[in-house]
Each structure stands twice: as structure tokens, then as C-alpha cells.
N, C-alpha and C. Protein backbone atom coordinates (compact mmCIF):
# COMPACT_ATOMS: atom_id res chain seq x y z
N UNK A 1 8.10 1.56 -4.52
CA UNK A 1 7.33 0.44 -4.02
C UNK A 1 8.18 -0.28 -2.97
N UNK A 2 7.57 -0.29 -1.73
CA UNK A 2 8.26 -1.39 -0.33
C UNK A 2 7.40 -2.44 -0.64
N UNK A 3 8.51 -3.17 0.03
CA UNK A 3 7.70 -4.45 0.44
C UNK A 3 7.33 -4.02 2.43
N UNK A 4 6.64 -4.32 2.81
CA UNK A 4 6.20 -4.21 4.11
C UNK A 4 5.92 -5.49 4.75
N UNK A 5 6.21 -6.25 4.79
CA UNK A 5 5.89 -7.88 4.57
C UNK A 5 6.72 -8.34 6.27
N UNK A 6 7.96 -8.40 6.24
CA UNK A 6 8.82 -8.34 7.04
C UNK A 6 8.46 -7.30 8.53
N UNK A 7 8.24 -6.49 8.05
CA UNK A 7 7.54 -5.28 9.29
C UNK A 7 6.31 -5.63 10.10
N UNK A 8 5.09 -5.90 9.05
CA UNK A 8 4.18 -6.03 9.48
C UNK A 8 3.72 -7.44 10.48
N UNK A 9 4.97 -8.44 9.98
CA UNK A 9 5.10 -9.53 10.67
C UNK A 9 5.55 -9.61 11.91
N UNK A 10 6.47 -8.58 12.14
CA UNK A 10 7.10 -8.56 13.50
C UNK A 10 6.23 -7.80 14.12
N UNK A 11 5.59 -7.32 13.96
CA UNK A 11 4.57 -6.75 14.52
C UNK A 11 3.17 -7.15 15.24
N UNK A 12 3.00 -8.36 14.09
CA UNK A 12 1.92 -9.61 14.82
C UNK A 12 2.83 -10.22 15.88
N UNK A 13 4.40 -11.05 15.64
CA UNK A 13 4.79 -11.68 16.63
C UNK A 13 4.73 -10.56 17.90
N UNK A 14 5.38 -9.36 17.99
CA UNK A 14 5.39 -8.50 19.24
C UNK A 14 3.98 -8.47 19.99
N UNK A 15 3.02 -8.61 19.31
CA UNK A 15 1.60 -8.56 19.63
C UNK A 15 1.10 -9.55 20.50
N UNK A 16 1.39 -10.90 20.29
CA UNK A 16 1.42 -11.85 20.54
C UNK A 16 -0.17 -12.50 20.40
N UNK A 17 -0.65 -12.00 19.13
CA UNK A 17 -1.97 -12.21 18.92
C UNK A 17 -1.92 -13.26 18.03
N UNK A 18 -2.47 -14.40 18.22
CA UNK A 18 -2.82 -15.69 17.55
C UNK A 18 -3.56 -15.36 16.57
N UNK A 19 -4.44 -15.24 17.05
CA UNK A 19 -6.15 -15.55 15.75
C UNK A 19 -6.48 -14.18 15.70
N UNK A 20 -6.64 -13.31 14.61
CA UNK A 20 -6.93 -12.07 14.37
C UNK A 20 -7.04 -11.73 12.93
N UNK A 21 -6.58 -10.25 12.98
CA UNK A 21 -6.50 -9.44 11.81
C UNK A 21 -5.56 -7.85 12.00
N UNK A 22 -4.50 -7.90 11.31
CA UNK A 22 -3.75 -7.03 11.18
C UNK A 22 -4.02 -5.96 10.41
N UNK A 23 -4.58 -4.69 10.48
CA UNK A 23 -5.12 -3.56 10.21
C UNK A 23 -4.43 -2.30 9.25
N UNK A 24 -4.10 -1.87 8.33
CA UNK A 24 -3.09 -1.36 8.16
C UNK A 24 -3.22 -0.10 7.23
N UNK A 25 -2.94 1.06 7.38
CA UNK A 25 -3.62 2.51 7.25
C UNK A 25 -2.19 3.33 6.54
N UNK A 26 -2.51 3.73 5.38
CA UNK A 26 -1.61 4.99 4.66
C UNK A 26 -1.99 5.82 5.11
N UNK A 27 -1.49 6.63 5.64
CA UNK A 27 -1.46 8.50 6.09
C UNK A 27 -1.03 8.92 4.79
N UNK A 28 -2.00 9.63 4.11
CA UNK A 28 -2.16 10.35 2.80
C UNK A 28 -2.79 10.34 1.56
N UNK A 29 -2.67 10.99 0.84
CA UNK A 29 -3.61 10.31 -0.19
C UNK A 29 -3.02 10.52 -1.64
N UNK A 30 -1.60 10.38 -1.77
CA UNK A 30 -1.04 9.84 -3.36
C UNK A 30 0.08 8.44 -2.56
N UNK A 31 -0.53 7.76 -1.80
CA UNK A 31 -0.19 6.11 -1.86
C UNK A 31 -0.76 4.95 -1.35
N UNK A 32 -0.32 4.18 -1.69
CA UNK A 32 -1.74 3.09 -1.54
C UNK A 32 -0.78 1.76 -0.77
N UNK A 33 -1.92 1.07 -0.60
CA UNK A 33 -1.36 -0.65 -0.07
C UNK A 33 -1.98 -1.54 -0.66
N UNK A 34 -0.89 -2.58 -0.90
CA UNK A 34 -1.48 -3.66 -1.23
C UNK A 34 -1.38 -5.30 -1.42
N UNK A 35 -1.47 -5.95 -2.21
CA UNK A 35 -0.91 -7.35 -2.01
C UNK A 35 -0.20 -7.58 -3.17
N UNK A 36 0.77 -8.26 -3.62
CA UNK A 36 1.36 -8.49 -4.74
C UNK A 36 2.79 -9.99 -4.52
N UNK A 37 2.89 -10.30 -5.62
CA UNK A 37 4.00 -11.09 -5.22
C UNK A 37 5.16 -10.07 -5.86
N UNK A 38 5.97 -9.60 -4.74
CA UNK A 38 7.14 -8.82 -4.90
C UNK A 38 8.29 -9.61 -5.31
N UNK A 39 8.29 -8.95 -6.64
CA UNK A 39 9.54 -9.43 -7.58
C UNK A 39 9.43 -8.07 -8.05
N UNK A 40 10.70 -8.05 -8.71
CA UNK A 40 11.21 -6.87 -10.06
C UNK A 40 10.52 -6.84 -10.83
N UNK A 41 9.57 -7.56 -11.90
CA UNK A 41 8.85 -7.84 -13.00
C UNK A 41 7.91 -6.63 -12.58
N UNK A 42 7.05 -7.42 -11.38
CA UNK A 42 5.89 -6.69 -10.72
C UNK A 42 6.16 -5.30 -10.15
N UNK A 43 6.83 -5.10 -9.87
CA UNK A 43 7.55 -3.78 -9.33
C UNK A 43 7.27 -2.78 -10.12
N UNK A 44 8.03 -3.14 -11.04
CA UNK A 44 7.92 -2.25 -12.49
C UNK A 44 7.23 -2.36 -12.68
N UNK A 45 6.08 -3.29 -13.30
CA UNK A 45 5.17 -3.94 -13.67
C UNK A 45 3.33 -2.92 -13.23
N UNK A 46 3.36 -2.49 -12.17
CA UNK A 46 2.21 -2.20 -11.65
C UNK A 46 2.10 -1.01 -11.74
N UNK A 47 3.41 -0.15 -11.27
CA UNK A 47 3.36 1.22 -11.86
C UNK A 47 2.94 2.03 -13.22
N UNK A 48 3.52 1.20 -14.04
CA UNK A 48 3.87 1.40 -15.83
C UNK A 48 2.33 1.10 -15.93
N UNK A 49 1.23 -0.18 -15.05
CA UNK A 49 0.54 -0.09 -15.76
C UNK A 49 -0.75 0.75 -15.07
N UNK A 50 -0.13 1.65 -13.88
CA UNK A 50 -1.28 2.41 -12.99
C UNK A 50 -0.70 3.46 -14.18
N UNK A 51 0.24 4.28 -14.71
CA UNK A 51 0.61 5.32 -15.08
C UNK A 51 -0.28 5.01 -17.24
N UNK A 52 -0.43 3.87 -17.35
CA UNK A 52 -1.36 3.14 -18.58
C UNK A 52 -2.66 4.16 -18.22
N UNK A 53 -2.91 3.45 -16.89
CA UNK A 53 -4.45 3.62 -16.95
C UNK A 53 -5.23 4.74 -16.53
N UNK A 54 -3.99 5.60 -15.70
CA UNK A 54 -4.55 6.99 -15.22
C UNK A 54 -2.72 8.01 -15.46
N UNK A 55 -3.18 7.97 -16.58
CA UNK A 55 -1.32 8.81 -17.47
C UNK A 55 -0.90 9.92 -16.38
N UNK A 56 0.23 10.70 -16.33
CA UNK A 56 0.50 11.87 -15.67
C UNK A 56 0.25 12.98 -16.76
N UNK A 57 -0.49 14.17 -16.75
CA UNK A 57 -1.51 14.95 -17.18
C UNK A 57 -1.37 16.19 -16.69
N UNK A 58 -1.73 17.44 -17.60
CA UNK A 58 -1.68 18.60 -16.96
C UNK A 58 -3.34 19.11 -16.97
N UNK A 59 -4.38 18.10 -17.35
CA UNK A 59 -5.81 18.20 -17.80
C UNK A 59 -7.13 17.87 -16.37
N UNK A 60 -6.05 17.10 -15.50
CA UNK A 60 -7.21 16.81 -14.84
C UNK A 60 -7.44 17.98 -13.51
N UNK A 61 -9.01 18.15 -12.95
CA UNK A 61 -9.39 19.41 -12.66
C UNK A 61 -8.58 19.66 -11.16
N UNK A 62 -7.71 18.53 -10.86
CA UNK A 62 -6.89 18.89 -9.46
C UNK A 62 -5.64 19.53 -10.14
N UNK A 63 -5.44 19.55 -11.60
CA UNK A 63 -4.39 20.15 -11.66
C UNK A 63 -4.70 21.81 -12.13
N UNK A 64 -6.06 22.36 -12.35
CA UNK A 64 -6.53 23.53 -12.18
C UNK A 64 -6.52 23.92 -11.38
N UNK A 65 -7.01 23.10 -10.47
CA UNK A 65 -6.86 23.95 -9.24
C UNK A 65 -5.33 24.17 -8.18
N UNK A 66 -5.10 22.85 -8.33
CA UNK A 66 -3.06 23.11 -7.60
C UNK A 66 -2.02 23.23 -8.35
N UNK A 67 -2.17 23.03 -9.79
CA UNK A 67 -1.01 23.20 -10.65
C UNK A 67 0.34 22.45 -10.12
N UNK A 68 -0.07 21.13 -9.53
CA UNK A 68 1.03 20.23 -8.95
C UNK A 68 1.45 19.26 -9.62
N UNK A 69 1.16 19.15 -10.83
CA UNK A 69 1.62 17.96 -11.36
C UNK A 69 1.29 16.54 -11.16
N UNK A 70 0.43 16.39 -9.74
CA UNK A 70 0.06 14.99 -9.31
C UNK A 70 -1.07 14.86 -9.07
N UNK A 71 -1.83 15.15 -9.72
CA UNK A 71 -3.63 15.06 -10.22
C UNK A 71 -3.70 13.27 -10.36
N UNK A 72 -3.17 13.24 -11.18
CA UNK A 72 -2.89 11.41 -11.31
C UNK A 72 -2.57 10.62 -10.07
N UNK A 73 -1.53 10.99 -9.62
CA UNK A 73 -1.05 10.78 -7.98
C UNK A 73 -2.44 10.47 -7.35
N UNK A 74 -2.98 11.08 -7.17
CA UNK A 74 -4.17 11.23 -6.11
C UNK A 74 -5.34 10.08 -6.91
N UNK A 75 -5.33 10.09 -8.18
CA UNK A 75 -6.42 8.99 -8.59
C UNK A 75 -5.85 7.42 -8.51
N UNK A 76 -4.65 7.30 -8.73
CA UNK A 76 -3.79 6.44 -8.95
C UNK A 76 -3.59 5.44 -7.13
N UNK A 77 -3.71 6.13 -6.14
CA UNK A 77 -3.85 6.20 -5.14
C UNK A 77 -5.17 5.55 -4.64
N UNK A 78 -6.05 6.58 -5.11
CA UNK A 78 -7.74 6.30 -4.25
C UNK A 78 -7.82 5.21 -5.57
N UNK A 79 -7.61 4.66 -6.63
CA UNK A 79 -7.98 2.97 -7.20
C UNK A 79 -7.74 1.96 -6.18
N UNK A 80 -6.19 2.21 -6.04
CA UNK A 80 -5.98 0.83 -5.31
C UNK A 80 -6.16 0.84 -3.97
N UNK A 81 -6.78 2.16 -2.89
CA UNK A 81 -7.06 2.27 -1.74
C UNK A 81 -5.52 2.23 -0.84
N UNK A 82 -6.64 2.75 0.19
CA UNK A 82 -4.99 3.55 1.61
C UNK A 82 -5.01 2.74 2.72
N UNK A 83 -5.86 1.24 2.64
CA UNK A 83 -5.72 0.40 3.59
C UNK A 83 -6.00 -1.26 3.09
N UNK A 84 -5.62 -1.55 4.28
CA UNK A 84 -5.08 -3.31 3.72
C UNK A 84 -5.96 -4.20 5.22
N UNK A 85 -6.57 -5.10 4.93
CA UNK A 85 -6.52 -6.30 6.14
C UNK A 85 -6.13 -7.35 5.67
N UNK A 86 -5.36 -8.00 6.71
CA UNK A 86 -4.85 -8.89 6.39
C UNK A 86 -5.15 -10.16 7.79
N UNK A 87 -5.64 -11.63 7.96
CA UNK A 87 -5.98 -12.19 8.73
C UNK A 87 -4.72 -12.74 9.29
N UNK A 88 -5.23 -13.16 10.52
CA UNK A 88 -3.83 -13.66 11.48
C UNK A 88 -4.44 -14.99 11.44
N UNK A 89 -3.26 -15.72 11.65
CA UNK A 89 -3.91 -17.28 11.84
C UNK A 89 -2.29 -17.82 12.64
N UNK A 90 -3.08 -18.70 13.73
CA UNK A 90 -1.39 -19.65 14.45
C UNK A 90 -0.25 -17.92 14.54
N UNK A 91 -0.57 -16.39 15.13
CA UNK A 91 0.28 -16.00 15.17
C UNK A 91 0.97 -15.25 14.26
N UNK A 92 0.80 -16.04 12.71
CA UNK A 92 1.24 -15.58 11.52
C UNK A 92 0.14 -14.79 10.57
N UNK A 93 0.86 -13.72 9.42
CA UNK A 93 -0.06 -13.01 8.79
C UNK A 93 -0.59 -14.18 7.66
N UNK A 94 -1.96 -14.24 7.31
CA UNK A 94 -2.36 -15.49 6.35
C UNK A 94 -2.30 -14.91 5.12
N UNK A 95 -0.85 -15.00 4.51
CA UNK A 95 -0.49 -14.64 2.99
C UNK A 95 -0.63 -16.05 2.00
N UNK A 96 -0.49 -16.14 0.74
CA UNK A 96 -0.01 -16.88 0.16
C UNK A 96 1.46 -16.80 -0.03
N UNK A 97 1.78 -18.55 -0.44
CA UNK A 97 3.50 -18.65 -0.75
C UNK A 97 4.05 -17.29 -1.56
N UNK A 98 3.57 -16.71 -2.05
CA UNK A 98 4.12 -15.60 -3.78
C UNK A 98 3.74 -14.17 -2.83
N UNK A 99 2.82 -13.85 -1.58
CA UNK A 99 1.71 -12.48 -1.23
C UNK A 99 2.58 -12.22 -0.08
N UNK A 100 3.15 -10.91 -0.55
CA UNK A 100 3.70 -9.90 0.29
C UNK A 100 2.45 -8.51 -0.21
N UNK A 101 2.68 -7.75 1.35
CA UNK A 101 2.35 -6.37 1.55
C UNK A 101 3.28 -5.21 0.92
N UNK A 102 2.49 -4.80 0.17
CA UNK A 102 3.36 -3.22 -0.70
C UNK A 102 2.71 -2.52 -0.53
N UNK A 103 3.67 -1.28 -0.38
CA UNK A 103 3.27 0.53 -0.06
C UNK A 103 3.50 0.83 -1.30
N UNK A 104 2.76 1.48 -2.10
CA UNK A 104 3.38 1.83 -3.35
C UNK A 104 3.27 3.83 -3.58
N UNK A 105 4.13 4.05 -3.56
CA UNK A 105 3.95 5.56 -3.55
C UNK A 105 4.03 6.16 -5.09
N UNK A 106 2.95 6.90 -5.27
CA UNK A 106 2.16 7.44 -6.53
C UNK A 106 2.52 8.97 -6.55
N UNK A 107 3.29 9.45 -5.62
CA UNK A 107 3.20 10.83 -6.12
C UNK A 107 4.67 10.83 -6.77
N UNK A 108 4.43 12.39 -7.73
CA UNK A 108 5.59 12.47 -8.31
C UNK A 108 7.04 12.68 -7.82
N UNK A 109 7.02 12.71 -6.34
CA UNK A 109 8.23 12.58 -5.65
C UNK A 109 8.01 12.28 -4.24
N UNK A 110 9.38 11.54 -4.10
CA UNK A 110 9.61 10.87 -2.78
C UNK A 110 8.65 11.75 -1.88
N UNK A 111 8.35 11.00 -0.62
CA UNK A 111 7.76 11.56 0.21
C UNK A 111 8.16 10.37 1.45
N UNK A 112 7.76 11.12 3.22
CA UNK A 112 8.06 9.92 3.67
C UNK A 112 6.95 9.64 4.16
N UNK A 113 6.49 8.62 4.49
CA UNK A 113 5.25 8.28 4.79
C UNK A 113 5.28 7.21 6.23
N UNK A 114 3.64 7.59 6.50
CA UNK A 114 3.28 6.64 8.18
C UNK A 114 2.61 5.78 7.76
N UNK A 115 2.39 4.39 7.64
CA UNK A 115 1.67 3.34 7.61
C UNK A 115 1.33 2.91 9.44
N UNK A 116 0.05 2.98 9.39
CA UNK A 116 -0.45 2.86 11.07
C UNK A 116 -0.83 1.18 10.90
N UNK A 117 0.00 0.35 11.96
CA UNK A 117 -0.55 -1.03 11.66
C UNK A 117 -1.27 -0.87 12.81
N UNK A 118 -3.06 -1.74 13.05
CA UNK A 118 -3.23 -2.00 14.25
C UNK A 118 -3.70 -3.80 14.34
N UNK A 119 -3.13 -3.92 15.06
CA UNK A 119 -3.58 -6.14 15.59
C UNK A 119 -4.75 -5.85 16.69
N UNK A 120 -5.73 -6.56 16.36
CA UNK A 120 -6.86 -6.86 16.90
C UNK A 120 -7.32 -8.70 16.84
N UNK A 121 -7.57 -8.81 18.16
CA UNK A 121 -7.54 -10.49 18.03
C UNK A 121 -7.39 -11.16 19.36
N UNK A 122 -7.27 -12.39 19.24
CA UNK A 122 -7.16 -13.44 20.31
C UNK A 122 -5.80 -13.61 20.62
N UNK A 123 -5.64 -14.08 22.26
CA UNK A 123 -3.97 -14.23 22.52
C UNK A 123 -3.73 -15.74 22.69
């Protein structure tokens, strides 16, 4: 799990887009984006309870067919979705005090991944 928070910000300032919406796209499909207040608790916290609610499994029918081990990966993924908007306001991304952006990667091993940001908006 990243935080993306820091990135995606410099990215509105380079933009120099005031009033908008910052766009933001996973290339793939065992990881997701999302909002969270990034601490350690939560960190841990979200995984333990995506891996609760959709277990790692040798039963489900993507693992008949690829025998990859990350059948879960891929559901665990398409729950929490492969894209994020987030509104611009004064320049800045409109988070709450606690709401950072997380990539959270669901498959059973590292991978590296493209997050496509796009800013659309007023200058």
C-alpha cells in the first residue's frame, strides 16, 4: 500500500489548474485506488480485512482456469475499483485533514505499476 497523496499534488500544482478534478487510473487489474487516512493501523488494517472478505483460495473459477494463485487478487481489486476522482479547489486536491490517496496492490506479488493522473479544469 502507497500513499500517492504527495505525487498527485505536485501534479495539480505543475498543472496550474485552480478549480477542477484530478483523474486517476490503475493500469491493471489486481490493484486498486483509494481514499483512506494513511496510518499503520489502516495499512494493515484494510488488507487483513479485503483478504476476510475475499480469502486467498485455490476454488475460485480464475484459478481453474490460470492456476495463479491470484483469483482473489483480481476480485479484491475490481471491489474497491482502478480509479479515483478527486476535486481541485484554490489549486489544491479537496481531501479531508485524515484523506490521503492509496494504491493498494492485491496481487500475490510485487508488481510495478502505472497510475495515469489526468487534471482537467480551470486556470
Amino acid at each position: 500500500m502507497r500513499d500517492l497523496t504527495p505525487q498527485v499534488q505536485a501534479i495539480v500544482q505543475r498543472s496550474g489548474i485552480r478549480t477542477g478534478i484530478a483523474q486517476l487510473n490503475n493500469i491493471g487489474s489486481t490493484a486498486a485506488l483509494g481514499t483512506i487516512e494513511f496510518e499503520p493501523g489502516l495499512e494493515e488494517d484494510l488488507p487483513t480485512l479485503l483478504d476476510r472478505l475475499i480469502p486467498p483460495s485455490r476454488h475460485y473459477g480464475h484459478e481453474r482456469a490460470w492456476h495463479d494463485g491470484n483469483g482473489h487478487s483480481h476480485l479484491q481489486a475490481t471491489l474497491l475499483g482502478p480509479s479515483l476522482t478527486i476535486s481541485i479547489a484554490d489549486g489544491q486536491l479537496a481531501l479531508g485533514t485524515w484523506q490521503q490517496i492509496f494504491h493498494l496492490e492485491c496481487d500475490i506479488r510485487p508488481r510495478n505499476r502505472t497510475v495515469i493522473v489526468t487534471i482537467l479544469g480551470d486556470r
